[in-house]
Structure formats: structure tokens, C-alpha cells
PDB file of N, CA and C in Angstrom:
ATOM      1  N   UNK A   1     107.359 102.500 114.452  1.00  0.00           N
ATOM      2  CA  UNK A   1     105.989 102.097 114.708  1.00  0.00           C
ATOM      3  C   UNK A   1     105.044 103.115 114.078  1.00  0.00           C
ATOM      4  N   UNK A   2     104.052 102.221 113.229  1.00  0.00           N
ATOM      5  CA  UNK A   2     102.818 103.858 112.935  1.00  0.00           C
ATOM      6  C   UNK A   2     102.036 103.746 113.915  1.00  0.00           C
ATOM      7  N   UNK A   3     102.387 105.335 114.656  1.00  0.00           N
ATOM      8  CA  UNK A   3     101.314 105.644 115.055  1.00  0.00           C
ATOM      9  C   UNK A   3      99.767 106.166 114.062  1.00  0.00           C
ATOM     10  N   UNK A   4      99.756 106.128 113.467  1.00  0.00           N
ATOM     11  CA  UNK A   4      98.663 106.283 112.553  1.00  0.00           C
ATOM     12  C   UNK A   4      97.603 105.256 111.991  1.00  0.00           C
ATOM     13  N   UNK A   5      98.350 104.136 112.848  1.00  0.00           N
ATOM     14  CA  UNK A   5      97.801 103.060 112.138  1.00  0.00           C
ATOM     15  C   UNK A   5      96.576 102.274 113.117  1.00  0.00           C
ATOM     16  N   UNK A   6      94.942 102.280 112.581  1.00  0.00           N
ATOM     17  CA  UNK A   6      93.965 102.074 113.509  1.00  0.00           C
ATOM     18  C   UNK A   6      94.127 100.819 113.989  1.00  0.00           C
ATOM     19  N   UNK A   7      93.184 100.960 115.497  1.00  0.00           N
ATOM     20  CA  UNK A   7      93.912  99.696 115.834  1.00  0.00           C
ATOM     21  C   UNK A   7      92.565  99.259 116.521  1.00  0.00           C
ATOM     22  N   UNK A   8      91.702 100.062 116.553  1.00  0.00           N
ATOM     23  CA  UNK A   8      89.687  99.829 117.216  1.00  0.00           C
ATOM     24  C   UNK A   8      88.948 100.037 116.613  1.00  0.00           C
ATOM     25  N   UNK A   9      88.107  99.618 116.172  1.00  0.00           N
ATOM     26  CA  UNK A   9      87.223 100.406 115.521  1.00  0.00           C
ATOM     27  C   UNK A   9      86.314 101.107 117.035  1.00  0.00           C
ATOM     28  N   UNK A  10      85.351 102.289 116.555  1.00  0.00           N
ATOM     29  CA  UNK A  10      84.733 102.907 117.541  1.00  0.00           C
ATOM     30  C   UNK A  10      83.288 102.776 117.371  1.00  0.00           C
ATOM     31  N   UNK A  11      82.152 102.438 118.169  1.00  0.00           N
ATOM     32  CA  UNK A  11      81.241 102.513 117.780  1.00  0.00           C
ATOM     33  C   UNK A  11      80.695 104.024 117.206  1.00  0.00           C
ATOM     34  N   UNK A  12      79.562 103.995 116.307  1.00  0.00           N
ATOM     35  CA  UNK A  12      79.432 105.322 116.118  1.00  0.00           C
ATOM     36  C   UNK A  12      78.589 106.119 116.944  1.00  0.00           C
ATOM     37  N   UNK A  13      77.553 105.441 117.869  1.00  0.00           N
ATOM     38  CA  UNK A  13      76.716 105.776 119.141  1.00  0.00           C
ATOM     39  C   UNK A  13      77.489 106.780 120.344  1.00  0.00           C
ATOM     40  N   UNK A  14      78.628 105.536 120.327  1.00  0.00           N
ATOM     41  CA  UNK A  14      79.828 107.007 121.186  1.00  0.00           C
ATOM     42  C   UNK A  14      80.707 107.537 120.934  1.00  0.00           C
ATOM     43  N   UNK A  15      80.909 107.503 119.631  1.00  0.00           N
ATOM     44  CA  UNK A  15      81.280 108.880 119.264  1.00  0.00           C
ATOM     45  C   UNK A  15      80.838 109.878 119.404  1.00  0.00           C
ATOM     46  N   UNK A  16      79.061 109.829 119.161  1.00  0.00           N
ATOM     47  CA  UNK A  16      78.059 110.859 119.095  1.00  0.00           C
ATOM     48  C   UNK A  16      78.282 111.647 120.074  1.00  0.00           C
ATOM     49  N   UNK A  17      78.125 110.523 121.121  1.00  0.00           N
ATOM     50  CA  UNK A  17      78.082 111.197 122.418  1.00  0.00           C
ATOM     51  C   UNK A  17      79.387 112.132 123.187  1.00  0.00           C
ATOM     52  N   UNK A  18      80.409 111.678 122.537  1.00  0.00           N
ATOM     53  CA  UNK A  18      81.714 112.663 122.316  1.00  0.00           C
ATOM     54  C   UNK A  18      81.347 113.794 121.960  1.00  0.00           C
ATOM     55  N   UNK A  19      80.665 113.177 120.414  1.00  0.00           N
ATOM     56  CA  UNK A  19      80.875 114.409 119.711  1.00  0.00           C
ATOM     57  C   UNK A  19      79.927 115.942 120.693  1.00  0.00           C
ATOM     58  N   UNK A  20      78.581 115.442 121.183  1.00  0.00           N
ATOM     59  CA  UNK A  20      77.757 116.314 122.096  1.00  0.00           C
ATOM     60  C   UNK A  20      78.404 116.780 123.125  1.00  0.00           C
ATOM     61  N   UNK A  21      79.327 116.199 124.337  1.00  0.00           N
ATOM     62  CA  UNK A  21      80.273 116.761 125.255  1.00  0.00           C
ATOM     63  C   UNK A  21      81.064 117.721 124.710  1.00  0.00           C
ATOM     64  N   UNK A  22      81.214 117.913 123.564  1.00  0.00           N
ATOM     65  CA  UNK A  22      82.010 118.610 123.082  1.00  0.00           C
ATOM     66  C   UNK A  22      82.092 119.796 122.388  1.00  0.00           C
ATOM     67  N   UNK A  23      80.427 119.513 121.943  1.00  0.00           N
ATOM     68  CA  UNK A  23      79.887 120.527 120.710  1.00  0.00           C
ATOM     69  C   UNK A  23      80.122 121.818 120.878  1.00  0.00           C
ATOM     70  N   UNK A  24      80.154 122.751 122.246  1.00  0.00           N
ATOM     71  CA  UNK A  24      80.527 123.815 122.225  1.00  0.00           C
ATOM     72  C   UNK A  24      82.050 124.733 121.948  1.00  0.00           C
ATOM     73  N   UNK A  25      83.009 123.152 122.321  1.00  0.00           N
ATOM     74  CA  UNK A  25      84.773 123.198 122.131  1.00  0.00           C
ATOM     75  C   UNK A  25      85.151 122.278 120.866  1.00  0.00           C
ATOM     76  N   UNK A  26      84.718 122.771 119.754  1.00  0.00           N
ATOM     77  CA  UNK A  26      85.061 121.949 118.838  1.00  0.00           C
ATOM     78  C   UNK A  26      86.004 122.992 117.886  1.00  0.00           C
ATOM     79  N   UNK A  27      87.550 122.427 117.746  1.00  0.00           N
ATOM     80  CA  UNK A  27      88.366 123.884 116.961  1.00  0.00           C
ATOM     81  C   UNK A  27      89.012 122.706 116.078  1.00  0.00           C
ATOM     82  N   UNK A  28      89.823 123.432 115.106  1.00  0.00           N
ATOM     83  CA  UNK A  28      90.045 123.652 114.010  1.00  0.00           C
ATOM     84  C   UNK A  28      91.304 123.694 114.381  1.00  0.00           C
ATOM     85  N   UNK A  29      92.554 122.648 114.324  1.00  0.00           N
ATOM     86  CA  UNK A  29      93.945 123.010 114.270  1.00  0.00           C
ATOM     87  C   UNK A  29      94.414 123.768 112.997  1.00  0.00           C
ATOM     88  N   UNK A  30      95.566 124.306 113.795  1.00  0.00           N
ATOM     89  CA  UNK A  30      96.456 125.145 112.481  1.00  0.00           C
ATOM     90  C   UNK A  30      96.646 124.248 111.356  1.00  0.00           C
ATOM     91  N   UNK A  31      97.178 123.082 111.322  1.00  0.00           N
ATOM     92  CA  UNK A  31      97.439 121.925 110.696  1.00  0.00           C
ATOM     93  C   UNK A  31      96.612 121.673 109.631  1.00  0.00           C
ATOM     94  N   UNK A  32      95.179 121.796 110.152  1.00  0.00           N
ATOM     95  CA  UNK A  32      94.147 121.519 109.375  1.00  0.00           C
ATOM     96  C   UNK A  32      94.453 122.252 107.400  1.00  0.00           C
ATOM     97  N   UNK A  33      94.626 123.582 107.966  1.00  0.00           N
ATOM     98  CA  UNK A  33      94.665 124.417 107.112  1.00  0.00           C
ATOM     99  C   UNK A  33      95.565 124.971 106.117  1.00  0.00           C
ATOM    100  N   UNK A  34      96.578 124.895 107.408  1.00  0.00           N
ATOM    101  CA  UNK A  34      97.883 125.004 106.815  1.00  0.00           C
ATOM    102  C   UNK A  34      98.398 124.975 105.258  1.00  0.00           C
ATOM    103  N   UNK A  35      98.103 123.435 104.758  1.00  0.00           N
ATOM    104  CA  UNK A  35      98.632 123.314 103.679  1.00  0.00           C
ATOM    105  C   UNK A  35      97.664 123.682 102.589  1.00  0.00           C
ATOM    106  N   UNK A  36      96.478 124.505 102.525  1.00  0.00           N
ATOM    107  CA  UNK A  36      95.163 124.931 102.143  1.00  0.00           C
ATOM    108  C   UNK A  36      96.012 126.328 100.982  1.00  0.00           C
ATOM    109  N   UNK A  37      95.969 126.268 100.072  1.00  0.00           N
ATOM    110  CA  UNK A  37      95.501 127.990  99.426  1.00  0.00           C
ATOM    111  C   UNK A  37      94.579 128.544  99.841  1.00  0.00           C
ATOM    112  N   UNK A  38      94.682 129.730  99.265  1.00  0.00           N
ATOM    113  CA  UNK A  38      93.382 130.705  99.976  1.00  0.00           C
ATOM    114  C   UNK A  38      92.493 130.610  99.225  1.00  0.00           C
ATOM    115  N   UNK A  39      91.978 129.933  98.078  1.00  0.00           N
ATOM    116  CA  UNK A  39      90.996 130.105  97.568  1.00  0.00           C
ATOM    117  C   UNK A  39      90.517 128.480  98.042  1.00  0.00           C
ATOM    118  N   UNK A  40      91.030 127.384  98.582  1.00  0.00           N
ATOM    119  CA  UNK A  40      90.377 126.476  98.970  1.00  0.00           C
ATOM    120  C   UNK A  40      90.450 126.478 100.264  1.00  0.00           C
ATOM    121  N   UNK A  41      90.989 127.605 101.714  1.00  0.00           N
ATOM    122  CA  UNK A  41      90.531 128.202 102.546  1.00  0.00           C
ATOM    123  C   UNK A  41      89.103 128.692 102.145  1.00  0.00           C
ATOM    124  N   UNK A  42      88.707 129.220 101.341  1.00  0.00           N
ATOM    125  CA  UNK A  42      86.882 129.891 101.282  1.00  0.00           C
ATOM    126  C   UNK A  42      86.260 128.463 101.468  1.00  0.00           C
ATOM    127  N   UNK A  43      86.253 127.322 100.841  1.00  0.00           N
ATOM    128  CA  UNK A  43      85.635 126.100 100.289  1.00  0.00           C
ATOM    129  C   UNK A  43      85.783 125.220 102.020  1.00  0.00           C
ATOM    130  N   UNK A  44      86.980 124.997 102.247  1.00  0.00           N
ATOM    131  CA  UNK A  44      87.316 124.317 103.459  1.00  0.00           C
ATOM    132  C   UNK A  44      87.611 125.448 104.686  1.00  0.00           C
ATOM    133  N   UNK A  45      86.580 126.025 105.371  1.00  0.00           N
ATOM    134  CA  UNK A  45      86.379 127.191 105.837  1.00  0.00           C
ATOM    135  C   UNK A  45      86.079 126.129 107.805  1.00  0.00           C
ATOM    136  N   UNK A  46      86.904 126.953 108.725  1.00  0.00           N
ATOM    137  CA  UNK A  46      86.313 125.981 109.757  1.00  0.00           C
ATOM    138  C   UNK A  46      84.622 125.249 110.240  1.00  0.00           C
ATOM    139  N   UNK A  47      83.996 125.899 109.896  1.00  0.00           N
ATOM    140  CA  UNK A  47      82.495 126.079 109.797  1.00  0.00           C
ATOM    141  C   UNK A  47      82.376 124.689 108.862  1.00  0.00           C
ATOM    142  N   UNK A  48      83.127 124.601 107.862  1.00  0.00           N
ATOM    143  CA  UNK A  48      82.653 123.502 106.889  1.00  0.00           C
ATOM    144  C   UNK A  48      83.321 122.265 107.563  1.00  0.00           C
ATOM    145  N   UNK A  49      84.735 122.368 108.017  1.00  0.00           N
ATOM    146  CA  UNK A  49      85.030 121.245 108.799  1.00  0.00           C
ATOM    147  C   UNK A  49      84.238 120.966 109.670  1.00  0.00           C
ATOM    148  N   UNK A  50      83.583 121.538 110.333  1.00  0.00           N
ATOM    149  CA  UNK A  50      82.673 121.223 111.377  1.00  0.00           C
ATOM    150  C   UNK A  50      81.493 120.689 112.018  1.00  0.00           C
ATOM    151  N   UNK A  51      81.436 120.867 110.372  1.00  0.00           N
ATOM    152  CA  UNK A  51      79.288 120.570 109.582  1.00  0.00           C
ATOM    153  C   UNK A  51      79.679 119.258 109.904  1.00  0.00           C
ATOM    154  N   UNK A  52      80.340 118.200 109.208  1.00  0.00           N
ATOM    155  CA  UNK A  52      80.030 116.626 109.371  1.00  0.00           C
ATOM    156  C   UNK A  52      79.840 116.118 110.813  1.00  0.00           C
ATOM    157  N   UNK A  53      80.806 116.624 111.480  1.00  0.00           N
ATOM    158  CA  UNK A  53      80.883 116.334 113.200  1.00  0.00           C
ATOM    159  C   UNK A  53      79.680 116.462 114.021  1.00  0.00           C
ATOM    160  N   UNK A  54      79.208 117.630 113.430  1.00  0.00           N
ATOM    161  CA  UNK A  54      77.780 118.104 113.927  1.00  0.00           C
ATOM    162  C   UNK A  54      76.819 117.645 113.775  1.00  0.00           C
ATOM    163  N   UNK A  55      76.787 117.495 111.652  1.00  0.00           N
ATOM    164  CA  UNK A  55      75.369 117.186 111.494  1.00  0.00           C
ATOM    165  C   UNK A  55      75.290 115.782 110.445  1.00  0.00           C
ATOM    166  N   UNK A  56      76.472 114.987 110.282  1.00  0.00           N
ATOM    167  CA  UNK A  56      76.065 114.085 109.563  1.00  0.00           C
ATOM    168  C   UNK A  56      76.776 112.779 110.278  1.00  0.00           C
ATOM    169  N   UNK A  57      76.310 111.675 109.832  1.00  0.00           N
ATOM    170  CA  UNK A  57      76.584 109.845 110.547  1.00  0.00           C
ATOM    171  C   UNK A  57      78.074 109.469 109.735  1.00  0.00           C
ATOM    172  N   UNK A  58      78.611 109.152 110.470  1.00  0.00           N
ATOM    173  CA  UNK A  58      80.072 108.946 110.063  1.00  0.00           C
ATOM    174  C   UNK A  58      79.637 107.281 109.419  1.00  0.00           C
ATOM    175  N   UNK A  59      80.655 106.945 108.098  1.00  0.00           N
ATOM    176  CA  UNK A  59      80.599 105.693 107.690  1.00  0.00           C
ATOM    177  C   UNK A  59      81.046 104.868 108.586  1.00  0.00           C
ATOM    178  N   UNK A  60      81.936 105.368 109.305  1.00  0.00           N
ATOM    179  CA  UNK A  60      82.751 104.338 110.412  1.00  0.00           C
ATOM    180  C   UNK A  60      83.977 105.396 110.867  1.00  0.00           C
ATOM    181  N   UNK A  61      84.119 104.648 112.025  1.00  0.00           N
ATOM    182  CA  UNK A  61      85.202 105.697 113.594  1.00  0.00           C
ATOM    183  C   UNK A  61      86.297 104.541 113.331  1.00  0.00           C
ATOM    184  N   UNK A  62      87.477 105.274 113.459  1.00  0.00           N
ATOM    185  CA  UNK A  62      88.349 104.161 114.026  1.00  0.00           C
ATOM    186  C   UNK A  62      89.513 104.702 115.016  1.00  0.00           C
ATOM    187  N   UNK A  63      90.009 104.204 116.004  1.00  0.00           N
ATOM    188  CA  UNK A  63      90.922 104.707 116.822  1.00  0.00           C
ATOM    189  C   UNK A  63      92.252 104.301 116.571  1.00  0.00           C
ATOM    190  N   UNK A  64      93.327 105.293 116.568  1.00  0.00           N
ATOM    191  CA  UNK A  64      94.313 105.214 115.984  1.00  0.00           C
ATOM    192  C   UNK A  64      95.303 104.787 116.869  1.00  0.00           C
ATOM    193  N   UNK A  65      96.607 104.354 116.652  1.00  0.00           N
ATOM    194  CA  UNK A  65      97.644 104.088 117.559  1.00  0.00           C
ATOM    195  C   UNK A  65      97.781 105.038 118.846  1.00  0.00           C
ATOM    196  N   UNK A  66      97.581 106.490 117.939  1.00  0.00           N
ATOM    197  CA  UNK A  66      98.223 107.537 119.008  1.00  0.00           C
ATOM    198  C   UNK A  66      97.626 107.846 119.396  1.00  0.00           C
ATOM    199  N   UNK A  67      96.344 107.714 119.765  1.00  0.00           N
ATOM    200  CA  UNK A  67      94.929 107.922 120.750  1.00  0.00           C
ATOM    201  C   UNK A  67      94.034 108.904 120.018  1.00  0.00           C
ATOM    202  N   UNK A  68      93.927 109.256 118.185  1.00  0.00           N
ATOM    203  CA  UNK A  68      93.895 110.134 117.612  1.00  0.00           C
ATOM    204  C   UNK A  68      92.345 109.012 116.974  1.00  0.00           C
ATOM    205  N   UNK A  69      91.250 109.979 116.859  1.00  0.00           N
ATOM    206  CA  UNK A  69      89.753 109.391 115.682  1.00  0.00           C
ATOM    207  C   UNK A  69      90.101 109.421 114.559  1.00  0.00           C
ATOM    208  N   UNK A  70      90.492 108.706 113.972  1.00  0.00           N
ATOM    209  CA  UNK A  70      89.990 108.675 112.328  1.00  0.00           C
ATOM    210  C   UNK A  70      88.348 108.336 112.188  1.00  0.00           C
ATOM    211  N   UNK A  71      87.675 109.275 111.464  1.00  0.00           N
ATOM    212  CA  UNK A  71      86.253 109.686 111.180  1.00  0.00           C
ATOM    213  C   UNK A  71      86.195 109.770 109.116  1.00  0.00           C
ATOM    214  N   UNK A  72      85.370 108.697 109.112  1.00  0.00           N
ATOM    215  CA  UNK A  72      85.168 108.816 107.467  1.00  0.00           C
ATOM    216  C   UNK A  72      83.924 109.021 107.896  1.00  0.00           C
ATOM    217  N   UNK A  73      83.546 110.202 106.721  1.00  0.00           N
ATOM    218  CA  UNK A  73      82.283 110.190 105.874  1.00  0.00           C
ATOM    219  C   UNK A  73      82.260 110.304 104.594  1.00  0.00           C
ATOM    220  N   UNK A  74      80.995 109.419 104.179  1.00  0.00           N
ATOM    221  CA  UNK A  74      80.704 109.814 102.689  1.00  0.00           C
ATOM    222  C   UNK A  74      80.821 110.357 101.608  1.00  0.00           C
ATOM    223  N   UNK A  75      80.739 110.753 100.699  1.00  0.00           N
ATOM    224  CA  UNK A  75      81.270 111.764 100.015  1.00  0.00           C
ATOM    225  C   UNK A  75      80.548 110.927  98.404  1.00  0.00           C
ATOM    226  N   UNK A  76      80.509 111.306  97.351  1.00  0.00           N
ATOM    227  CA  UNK A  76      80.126 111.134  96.255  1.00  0.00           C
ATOM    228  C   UNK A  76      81.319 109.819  95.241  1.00  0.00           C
ATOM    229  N   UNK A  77      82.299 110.568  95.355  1.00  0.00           N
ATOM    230  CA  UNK A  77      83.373 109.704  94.735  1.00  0.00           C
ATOM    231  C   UNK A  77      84.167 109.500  95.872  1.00  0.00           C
ATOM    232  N   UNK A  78      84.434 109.756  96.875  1.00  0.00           N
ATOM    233  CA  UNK A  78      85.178 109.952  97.941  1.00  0.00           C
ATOM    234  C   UNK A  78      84.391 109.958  99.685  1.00  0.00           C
ATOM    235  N   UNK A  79      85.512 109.048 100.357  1.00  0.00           N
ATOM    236  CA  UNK A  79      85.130 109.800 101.663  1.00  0.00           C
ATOM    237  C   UNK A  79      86.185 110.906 102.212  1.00  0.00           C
ATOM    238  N   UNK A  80      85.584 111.606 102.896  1.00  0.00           N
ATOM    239  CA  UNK A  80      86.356 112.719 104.244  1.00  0.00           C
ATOM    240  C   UNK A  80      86.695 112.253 105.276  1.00  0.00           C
ATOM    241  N   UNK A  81      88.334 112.155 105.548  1.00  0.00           N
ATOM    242  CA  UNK A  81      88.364 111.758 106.668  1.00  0.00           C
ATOM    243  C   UNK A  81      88.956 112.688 107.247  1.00  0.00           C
ATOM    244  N   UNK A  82      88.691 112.705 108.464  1.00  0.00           N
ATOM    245  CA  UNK A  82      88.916 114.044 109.360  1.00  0.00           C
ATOM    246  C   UNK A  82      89.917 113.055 110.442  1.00  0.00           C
ATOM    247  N   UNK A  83      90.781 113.438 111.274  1.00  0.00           N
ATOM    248  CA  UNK A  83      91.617 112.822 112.185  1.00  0.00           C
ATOM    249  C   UNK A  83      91.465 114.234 113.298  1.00  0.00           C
ATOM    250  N   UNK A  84      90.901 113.296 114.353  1.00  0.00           N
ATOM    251  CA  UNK A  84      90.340 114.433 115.407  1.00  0.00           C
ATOM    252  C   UNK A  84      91.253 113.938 117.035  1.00  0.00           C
ATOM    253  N   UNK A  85      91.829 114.451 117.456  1.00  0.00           N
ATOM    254  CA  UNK A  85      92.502 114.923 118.841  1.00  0.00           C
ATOM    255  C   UNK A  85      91.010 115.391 119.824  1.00  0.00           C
ATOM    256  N   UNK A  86      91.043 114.279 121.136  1.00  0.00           N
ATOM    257  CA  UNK A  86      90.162 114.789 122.019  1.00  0.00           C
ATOM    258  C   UNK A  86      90.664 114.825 123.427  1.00  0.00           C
ATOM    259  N   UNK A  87      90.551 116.073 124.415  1.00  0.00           N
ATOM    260  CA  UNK A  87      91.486 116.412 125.362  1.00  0.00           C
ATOM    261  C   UNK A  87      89.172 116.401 126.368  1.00  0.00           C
ATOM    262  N   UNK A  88      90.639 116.407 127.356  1.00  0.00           N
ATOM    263  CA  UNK A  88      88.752 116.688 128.571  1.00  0.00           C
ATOM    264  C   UNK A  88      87.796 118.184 127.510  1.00  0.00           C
ATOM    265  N   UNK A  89      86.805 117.271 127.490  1.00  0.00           N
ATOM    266  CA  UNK A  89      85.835 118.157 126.726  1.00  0.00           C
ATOM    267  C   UNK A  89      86.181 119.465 125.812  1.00  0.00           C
ATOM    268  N   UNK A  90      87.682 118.792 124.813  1.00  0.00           N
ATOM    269  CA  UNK A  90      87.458 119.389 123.782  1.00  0.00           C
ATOM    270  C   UNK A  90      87.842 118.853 122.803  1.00  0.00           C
ATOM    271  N   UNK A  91      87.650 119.069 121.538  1.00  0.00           N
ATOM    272  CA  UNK A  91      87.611 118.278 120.450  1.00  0.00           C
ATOM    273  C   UNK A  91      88.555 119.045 119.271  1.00  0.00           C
ATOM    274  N   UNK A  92      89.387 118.529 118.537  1.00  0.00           N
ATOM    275  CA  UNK A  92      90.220 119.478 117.561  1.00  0.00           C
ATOM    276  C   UNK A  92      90.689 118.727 116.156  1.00  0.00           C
ATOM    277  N   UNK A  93      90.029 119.158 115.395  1.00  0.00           N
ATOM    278  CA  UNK A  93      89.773 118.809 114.105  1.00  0.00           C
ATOM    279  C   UNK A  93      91.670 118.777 113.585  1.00  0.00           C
ATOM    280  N   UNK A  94      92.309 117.842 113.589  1.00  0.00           N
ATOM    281  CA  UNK A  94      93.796 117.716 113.576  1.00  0.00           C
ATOM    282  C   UNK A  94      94.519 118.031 111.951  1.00  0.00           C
ATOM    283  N   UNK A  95      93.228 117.543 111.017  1.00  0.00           N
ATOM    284  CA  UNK A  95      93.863 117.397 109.464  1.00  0.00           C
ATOM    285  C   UNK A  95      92.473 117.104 108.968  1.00  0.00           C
ATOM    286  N   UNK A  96      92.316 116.971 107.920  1.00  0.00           N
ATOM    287  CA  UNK A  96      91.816 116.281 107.003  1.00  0.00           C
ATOM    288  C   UNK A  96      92.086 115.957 105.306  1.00  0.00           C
ATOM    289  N   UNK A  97      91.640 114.606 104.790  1.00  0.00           N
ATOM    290  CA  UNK A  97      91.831 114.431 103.861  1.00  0.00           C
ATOM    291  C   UNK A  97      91.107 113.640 102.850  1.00  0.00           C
ATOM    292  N   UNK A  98      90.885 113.825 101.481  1.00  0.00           N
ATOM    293  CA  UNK A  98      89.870 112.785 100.597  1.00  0.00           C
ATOM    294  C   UNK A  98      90.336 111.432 100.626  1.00  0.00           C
ATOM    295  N   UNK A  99      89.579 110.715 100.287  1.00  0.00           N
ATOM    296  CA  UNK A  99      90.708 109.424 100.080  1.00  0.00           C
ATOM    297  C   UNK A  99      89.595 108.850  99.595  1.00  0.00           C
ATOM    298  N   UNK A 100      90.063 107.656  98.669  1.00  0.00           N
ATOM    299  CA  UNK A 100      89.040 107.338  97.923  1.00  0.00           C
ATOM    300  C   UNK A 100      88.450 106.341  98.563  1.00  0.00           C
ATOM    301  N   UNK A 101      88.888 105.003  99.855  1.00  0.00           N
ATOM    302  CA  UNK A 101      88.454 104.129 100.417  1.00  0.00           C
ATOM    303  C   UNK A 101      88.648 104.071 101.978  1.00  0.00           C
ATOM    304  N   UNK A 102      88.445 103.517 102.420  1.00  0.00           N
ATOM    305  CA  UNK A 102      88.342 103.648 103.789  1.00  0.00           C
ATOM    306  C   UNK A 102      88.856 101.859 104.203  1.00  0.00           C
ATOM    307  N   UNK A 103      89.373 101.557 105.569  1.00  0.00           N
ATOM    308  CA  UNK A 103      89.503 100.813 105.992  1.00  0.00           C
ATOM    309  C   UNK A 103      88.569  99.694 106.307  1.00  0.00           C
ATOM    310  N   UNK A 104      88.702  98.281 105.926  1.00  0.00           N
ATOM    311  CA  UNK A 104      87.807  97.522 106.447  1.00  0.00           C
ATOM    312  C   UNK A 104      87.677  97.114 107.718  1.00  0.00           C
ATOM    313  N   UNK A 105      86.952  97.782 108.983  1.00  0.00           N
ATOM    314  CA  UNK A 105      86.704  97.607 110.532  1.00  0.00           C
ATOM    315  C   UNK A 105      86.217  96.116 110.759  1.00  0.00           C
ATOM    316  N   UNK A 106      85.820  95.970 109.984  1.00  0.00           N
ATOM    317  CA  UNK A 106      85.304  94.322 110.310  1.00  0.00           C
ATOM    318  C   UNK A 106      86.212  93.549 110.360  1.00  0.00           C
ATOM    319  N   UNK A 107      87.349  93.820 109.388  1.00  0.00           N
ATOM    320  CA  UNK A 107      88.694  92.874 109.533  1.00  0.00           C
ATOM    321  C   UNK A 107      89.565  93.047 110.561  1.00  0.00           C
ATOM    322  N   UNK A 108      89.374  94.795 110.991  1.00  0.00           N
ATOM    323  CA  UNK A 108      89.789  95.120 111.738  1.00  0.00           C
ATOM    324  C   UNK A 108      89.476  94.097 113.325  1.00  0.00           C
ATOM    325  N   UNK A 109      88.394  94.383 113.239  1.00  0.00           N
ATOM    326  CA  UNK A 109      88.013  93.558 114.847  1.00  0.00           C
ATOM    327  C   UNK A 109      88.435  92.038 114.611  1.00  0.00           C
ATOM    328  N   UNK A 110      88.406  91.733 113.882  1.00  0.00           N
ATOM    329  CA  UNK A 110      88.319  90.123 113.789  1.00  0.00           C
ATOM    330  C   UNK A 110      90.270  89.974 114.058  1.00  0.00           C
ATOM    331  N   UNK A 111      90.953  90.438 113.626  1.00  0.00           N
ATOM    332  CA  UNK A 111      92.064  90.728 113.459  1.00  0.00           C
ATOM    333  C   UNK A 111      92.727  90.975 114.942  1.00  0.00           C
ATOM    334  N   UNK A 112      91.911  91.781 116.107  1.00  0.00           N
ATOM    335  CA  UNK A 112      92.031  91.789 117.498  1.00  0.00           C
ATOM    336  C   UNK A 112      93.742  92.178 117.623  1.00  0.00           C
TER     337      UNK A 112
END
């Protein structure tokens, strides 16, 4: 079975409001980084994972099999998707990755 595989979309209103319960416990798994060099450790720095969560509108939320956010944002040629783990009021940035498209949620819901 994938667990990876979305299965809700989330509104983005409560996410927000996640995301604010949370804003002070928001970390950075090992995972995240892990597979990072150190010179794209400077570039992808926790602080930078953190900026979108904080300060920018996600294209669309989706909830995953394993109770895990998939979060796209924007990006120029690309979106960021971040896959975020949320425990009682804390929030943990699990991975992230570019990808060039994102899932269609609309098919998603209709799809039920």
C-alpha cells in the first residue's frame, strides 16, 4: 500500500491555522537534510525551510495516506514540496523536494 499516496485534499485556511498553533514548534527533521551536501546545506538552511510555512500561500495541501501534509508551493520552473509530520502542537518539516508538477486536488475530491 502507498502510504504516500494523497488521499484529501486540505483546505488552505486550516492549514494556516495549523500552521499558527504551531509557529513557535516548527523543526526541521534529520531527514530533511540528510541527503543535502554542505554547500546546498548553506542554500537549504532550516530558516529557509521554514520561510514558506511562515510566510507564503501554499498552491495546494494535500493529506497523505500516512497522516503526513504534502504542501506545494510555487516556485519559478518548479514547485516545493515540503511533506510535514504534525504531533500536538508541533510541526516537523519531514523532507522536501522540487518537482516539476503537482497533483490535481480537484480530481482528487471528485474521485472521493
Amino acid at each position: 500500500m502507498n502510504t504516500t499516496k494523497i488521499i484529501e485534499k486540505v483546505e488552505i485556511d486550516k492549514f494556516k491555522e495549523l500552521v499558527c498553533k504551531c509557529e513557535n514548534n516548527i523543526f526541521v527533521g534529520a531527514h530533511a537534510i540528510d541527503h543535502l551536501s554542505n554547500a546546498q546545506r548553506k542554500l537549504f538552511n532550516e530558516d529557509e525551510l521554514k520561510k514558506p510555512l511562515l510566510q507564503e500561500a501554499p498552491e495546494a495541501i494535500g493529506l497523505q495516506r500516512n497522516g503526513r501534509y504534502a504542501v506545494f508551493y510555487k516556485r519559478n520552473k518548479y514547485y516545493l514540496k515540503l511533506i510535514i509530520g504534525v504531533n500536538i502542537k508541533r510541526m516537523e518539516i519531514i523532507t522536501f523536494i522540487n518537482t516539476e508538477g503537482m497533483p490535481n486536488m480537484e480530481r482528487l475530491e471528485n474521485d472521493g
